[in-house]
N, C-alpha and C. Protein backbone atom coordinates (compact mmCIF):
# COMPACT_ATOMS: atom_id res chain seq x y z
N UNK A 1 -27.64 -30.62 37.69
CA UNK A 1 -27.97 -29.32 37.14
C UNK A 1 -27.27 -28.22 37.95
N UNK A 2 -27.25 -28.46 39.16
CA UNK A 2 -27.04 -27.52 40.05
C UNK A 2 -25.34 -27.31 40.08
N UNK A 3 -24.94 -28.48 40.01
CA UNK A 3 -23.45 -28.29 40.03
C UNK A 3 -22.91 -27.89 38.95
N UNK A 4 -23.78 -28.43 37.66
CA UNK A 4 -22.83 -27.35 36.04
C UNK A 4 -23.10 -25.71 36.27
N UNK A 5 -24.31 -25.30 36.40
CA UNK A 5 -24.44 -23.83 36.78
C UNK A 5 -23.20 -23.47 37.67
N UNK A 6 -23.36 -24.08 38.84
CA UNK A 6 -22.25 -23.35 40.02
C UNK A 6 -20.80 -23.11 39.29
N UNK A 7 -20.56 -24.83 38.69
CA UNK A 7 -19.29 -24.56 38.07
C UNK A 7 -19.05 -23.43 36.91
N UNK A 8 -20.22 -22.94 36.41
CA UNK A 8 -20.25 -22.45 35.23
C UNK A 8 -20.03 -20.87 35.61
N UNK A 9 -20.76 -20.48 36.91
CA UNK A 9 -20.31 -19.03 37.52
C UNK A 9 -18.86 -18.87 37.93
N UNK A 10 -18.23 -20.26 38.52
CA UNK A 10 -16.86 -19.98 38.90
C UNK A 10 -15.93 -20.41 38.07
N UNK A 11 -16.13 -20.20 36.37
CA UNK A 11 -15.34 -20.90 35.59
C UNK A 11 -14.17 -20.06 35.42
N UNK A 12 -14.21 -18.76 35.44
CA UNK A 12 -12.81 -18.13 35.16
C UNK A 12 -12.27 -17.73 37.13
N UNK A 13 -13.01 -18.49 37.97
CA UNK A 13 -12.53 -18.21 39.43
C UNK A 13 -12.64 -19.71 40.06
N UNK A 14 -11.91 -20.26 39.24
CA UNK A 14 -12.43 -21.76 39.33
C UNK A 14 -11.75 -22.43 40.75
N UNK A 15 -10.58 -21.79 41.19
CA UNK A 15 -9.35 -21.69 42.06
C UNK A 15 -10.15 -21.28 43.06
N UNK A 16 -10.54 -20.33 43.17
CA UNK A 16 -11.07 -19.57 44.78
C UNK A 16 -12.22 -21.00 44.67
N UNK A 17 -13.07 -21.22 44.39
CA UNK A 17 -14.04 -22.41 44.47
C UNK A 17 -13.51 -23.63 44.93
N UNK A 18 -12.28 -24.30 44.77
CA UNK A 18 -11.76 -25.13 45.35
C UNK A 18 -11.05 -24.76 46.46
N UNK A 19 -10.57 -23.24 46.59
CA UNK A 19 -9.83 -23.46 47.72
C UNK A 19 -11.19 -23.71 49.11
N UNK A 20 -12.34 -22.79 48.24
CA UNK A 20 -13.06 -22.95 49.31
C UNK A 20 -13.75 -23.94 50.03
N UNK A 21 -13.21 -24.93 49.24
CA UNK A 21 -14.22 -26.58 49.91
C UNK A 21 -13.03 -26.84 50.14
N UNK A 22 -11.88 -27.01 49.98
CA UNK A 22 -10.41 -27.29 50.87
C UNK A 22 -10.32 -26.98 52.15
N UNK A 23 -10.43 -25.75 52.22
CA UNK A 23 -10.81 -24.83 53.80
C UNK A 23 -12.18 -25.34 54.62
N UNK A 24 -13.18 -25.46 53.63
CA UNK A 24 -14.47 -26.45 54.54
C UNK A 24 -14.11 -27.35 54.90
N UNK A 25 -13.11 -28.66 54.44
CA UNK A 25 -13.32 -29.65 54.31
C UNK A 25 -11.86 -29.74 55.70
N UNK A 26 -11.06 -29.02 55.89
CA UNK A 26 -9.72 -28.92 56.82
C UNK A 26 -10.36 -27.81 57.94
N UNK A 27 -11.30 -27.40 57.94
CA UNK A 27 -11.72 -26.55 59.01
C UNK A 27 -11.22 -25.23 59.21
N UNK A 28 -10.65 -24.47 58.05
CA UNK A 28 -10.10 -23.36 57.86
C UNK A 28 -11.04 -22.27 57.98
N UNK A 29 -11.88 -21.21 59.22
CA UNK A 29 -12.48 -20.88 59.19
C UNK A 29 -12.04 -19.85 58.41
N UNK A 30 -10.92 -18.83 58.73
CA UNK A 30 -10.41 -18.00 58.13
C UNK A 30 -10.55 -18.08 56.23
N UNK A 31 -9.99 -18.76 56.02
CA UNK A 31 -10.07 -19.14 54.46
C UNK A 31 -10.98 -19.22 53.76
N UNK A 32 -12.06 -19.84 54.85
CA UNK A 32 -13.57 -20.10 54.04
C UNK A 32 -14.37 -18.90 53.68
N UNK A 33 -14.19 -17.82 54.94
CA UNK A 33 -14.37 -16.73 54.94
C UNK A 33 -13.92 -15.87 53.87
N UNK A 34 -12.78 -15.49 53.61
CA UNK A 34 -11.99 -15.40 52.87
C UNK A 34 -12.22 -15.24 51.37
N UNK A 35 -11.93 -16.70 50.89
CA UNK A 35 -12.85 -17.50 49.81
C UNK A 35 -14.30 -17.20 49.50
N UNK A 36 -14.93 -17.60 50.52
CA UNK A 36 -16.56 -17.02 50.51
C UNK A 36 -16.41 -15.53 49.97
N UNK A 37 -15.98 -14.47 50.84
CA UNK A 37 -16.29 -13.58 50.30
C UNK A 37 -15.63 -12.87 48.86
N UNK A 38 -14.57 -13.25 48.81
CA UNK A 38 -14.10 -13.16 47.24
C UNK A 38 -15.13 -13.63 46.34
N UNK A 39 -15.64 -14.69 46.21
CA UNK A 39 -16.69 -15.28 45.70
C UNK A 39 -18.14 -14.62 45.52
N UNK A 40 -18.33 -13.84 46.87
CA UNK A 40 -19.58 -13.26 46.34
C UNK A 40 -19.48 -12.09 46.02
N UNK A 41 -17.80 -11.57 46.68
CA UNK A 41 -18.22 -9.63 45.37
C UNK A 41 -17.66 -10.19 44.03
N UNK A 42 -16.88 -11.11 43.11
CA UNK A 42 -16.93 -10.59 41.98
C UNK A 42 -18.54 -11.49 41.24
N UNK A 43 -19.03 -12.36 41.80
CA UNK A 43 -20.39 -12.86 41.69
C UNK A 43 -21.83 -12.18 41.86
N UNK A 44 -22.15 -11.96 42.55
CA UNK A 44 -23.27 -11.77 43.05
C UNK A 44 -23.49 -10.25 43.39
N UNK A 45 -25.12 -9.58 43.13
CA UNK A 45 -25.30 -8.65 43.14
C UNK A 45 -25.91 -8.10 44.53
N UNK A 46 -26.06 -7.29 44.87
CA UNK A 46 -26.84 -6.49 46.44
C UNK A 46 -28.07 -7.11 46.13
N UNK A 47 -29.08 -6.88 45.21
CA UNK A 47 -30.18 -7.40 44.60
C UNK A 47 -30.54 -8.71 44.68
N UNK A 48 -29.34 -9.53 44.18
CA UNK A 48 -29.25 -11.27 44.23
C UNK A 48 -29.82 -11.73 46.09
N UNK A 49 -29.09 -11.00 47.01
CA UNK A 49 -28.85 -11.12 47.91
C UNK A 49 -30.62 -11.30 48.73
N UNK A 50 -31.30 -10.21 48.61
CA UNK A 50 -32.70 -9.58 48.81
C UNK A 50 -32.57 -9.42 50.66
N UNK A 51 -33.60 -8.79 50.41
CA UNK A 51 -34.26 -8.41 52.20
C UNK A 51 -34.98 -9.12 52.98
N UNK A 52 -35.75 -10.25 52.30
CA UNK A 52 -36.75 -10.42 52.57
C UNK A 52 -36.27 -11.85 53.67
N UNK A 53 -35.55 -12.54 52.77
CA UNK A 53 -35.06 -13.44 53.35
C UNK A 53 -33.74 -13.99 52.43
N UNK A 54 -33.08 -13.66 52.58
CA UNK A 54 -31.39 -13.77 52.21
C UNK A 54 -30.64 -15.57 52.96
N UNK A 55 -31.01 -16.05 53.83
CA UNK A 55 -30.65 -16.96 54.74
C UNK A 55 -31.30 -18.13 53.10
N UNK A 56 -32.07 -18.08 52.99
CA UNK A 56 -32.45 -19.02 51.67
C UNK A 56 -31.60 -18.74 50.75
N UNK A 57 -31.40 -17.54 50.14
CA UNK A 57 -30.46 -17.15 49.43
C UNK A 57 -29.40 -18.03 49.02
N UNK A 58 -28.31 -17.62 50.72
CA UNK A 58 -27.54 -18.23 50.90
C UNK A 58 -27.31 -19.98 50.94
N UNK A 59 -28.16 -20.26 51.55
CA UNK A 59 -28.56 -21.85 51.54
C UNK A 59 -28.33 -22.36 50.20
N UNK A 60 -28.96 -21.91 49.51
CA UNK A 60 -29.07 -22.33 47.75
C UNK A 60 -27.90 -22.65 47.31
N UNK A 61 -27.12 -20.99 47.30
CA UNK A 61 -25.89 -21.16 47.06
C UNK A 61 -24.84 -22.21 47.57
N UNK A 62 -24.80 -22.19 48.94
CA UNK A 62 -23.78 -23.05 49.51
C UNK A 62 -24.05 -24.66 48.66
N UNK A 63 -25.69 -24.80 48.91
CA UNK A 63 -25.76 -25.84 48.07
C UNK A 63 -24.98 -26.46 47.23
N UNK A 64 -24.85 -25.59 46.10
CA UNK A 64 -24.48 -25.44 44.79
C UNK A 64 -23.04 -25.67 45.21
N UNK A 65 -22.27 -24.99 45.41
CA UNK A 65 -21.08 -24.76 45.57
C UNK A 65 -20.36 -26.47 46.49
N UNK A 66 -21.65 -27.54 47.45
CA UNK A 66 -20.71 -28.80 47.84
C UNK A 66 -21.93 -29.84 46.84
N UNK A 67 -22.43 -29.58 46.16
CA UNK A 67 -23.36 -30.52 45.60
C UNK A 67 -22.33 -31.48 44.25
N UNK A 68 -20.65 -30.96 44.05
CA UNK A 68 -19.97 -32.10 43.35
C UNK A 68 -19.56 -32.98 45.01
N UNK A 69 -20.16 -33.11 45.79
CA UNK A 69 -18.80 -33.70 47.17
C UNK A 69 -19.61 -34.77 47.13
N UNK A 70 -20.52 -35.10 46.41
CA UNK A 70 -21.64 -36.21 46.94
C UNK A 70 -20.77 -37.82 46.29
N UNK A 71 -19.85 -37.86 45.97
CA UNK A 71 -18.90 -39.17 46.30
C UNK A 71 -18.09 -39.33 47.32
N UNK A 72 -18.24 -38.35 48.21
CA UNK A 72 -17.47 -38.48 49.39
C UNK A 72 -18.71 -38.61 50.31
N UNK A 73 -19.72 -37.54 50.21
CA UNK A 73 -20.38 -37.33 51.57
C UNK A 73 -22.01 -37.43 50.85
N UNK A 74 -22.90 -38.07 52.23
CA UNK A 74 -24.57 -37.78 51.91
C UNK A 74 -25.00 -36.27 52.30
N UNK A 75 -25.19 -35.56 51.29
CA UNK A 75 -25.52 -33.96 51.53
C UNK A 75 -27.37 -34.49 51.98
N UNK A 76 -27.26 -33.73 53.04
CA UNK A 76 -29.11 -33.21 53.17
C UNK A 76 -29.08 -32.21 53.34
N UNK A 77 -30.28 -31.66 52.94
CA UNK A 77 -31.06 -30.12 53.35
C UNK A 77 -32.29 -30.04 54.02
N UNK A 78 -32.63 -28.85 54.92
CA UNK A 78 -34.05 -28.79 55.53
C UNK A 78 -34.06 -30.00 56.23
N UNK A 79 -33.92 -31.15 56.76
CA UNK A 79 -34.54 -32.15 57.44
C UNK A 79 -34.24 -32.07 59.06
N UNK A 80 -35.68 -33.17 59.29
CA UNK A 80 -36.17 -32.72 60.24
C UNK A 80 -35.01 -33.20 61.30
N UNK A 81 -34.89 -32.94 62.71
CA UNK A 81 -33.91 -33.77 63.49
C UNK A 81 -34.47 -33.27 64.93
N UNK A 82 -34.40 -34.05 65.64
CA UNK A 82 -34.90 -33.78 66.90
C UNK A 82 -36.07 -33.12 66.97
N UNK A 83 -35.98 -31.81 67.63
CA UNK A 83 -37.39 -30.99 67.92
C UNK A 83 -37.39 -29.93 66.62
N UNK A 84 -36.75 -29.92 65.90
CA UNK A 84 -36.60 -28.90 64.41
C UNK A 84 -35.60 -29.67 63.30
N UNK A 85 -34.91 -28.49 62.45
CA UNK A 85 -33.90 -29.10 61.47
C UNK A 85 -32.98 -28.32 61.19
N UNK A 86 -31.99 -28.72 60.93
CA UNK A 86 -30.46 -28.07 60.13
C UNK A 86 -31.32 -27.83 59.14
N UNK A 87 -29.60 -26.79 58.89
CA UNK A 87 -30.03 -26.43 57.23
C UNK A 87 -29.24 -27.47 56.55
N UNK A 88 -28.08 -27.52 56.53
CA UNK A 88 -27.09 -28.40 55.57
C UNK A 88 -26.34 -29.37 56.79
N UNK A 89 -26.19 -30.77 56.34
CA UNK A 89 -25.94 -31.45 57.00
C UNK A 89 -24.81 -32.34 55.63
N UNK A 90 -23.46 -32.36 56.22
CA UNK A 90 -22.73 -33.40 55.09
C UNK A 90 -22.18 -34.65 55.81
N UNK A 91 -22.71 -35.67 55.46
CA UNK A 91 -22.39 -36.90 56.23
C UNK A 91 -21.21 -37.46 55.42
N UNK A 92 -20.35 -37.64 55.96
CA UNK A 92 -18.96 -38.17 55.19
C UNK A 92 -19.29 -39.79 55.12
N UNK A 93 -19.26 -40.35 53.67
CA UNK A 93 -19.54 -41.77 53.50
C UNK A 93 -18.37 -42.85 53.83
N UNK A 94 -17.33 -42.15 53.55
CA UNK A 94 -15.92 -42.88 54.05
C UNK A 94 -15.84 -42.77 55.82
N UNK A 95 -15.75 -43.55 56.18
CA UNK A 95 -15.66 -43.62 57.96
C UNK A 95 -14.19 -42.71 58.21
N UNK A 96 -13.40 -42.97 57.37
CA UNK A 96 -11.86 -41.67 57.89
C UNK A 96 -12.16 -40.48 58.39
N UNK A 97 -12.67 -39.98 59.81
CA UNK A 97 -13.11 -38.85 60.09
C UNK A 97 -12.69 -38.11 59.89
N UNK A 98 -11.14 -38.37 60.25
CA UNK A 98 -10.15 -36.99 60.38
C UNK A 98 -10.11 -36.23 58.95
N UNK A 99 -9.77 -37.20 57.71
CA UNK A 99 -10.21 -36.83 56.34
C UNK A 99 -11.37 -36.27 56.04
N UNK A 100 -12.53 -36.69 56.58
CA UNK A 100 -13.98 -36.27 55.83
C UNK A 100 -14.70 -36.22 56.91
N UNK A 101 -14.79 -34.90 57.73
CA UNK A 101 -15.55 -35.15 59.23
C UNK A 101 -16.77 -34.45 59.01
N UNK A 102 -18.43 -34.93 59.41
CA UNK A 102 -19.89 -34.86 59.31
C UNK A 102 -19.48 -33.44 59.74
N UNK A 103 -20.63 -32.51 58.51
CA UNK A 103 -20.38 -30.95 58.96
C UNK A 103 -22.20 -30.65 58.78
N UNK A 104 -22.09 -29.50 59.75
CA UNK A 104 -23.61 -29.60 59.78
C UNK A 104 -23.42 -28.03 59.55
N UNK A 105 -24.57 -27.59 58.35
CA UNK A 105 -24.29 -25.89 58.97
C UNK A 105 -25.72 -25.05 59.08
N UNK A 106 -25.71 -24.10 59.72
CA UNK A 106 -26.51 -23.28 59.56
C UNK A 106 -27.06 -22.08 59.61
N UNK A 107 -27.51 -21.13 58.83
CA UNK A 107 -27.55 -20.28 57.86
C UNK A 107 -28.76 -18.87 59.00
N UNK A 108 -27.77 -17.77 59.25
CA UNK A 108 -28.70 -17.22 59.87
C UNK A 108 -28.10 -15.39 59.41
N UNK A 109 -29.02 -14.93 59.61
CA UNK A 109 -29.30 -12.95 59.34
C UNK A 109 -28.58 -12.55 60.34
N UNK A 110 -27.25 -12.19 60.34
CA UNK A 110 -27.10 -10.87 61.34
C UNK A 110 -27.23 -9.84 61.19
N UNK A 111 -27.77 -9.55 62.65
CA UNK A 111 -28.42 -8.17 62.45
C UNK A 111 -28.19 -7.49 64.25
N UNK A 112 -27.43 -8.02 64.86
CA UNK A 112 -26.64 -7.54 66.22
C UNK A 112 -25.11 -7.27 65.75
N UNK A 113 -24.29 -6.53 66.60
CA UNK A 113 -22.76 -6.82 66.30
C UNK A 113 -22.30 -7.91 66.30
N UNK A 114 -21.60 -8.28 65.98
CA UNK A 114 -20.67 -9.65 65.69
C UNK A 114 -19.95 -9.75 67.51
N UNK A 115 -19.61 -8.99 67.74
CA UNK A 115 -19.45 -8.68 69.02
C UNK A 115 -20.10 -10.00 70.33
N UNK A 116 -21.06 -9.65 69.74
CA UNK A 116 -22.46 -9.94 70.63
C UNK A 116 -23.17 -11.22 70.45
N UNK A 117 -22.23 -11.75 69.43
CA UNK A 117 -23.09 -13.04 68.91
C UNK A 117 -21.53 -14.34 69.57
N UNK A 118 -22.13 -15.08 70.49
CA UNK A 118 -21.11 -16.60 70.79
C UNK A 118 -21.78 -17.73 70.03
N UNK A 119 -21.22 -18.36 69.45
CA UNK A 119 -21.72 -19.40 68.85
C UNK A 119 -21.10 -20.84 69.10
N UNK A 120 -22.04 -21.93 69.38
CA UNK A 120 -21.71 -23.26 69.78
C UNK A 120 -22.50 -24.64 69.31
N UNK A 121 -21.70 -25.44 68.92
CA UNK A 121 -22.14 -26.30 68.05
C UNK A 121 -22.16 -27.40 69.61
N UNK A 122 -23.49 -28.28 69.90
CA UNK A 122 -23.45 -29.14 70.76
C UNK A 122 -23.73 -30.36 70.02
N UNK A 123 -22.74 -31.50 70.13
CA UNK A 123 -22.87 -32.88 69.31
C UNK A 123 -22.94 -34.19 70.74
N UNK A 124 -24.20 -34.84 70.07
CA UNK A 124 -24.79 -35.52 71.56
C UNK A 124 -23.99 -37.04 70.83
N UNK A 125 -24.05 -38.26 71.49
CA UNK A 125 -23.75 -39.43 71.39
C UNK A 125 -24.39 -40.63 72.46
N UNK A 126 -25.80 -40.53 72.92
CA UNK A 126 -25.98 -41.18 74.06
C UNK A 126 -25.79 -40.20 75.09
N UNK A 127 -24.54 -40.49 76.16
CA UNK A 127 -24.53 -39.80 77.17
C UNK A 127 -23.18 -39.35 77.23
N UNK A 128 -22.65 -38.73 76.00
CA UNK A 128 -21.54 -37.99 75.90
C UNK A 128 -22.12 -36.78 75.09
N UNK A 129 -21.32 -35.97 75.35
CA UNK A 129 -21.65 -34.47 75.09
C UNK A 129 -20.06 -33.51 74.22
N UNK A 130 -20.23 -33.17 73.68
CA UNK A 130 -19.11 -32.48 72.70
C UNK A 130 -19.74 -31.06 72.40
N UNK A 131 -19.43 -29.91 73.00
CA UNK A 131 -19.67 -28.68 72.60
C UNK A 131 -18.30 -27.68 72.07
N UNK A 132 -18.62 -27.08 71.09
CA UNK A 132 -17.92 -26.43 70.14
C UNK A 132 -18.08 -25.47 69.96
């Protein structure tokens, strides 16, 4: 359901929608960005967006937008992991990492300068450590 709707909003921008899971999927932060936001001004309204909590909003959407990838990858949402949970987690089903590498994301309000915000992804393995 979720994926005919999505496709059905980006049917005459059907191009920016693929480039943008191209750029997810190759690690193009720039592009995704890019993409993303082309996507939500000729889409989406100030209103769509809300005050209250927008981070769901967004969640939904992104949803929508990798919910055809599920022959490549196991999409979850909300689940639990350790002492809390991701929001979106895409487990690549093909072992080829370099092709389809596990992306985890998650969805937050800014509301400091961009400035001011460092951000780091820490990926555990036992007793190896990978921070990003």
């Amino acid at each position: 359901m979720f994926t005919t709707m999505f496709k059905g909003w980006f049917a005459k921008n059907q191009s920016n929608y693929n480039q943008f899971m191209k750029a997810l999927l190759s690690d193009d932060i720039d592009a995704m960005n890019y993409y993303m936001n082309q996507i939500i001004m000729t889409t989406f309204s100030y209103f769509d967006v809300g005050q209250n909590e927008p981070e769901r909003f967004y969640h939904g959407f992104v949803l929508g937008l990798i919910a055809d990838q599920t022959d490549i990858y196991e999409i979850r949402s909300n689940r639990e992991s350790g002492f809390g949970r991701y929001d979106v987690m895409m487990i690549p089903k093909i072992k080829e990492t370099k092709k389809y590498p596990a992306i985890i994301m998650e969805f937050k309000v800014r509301n400091i300068k961009r400035e001011e915000i460092h951000h780091y992804g820490f990926a555990f393995e036992g007793k190896k450590v990978l921070i990003g």
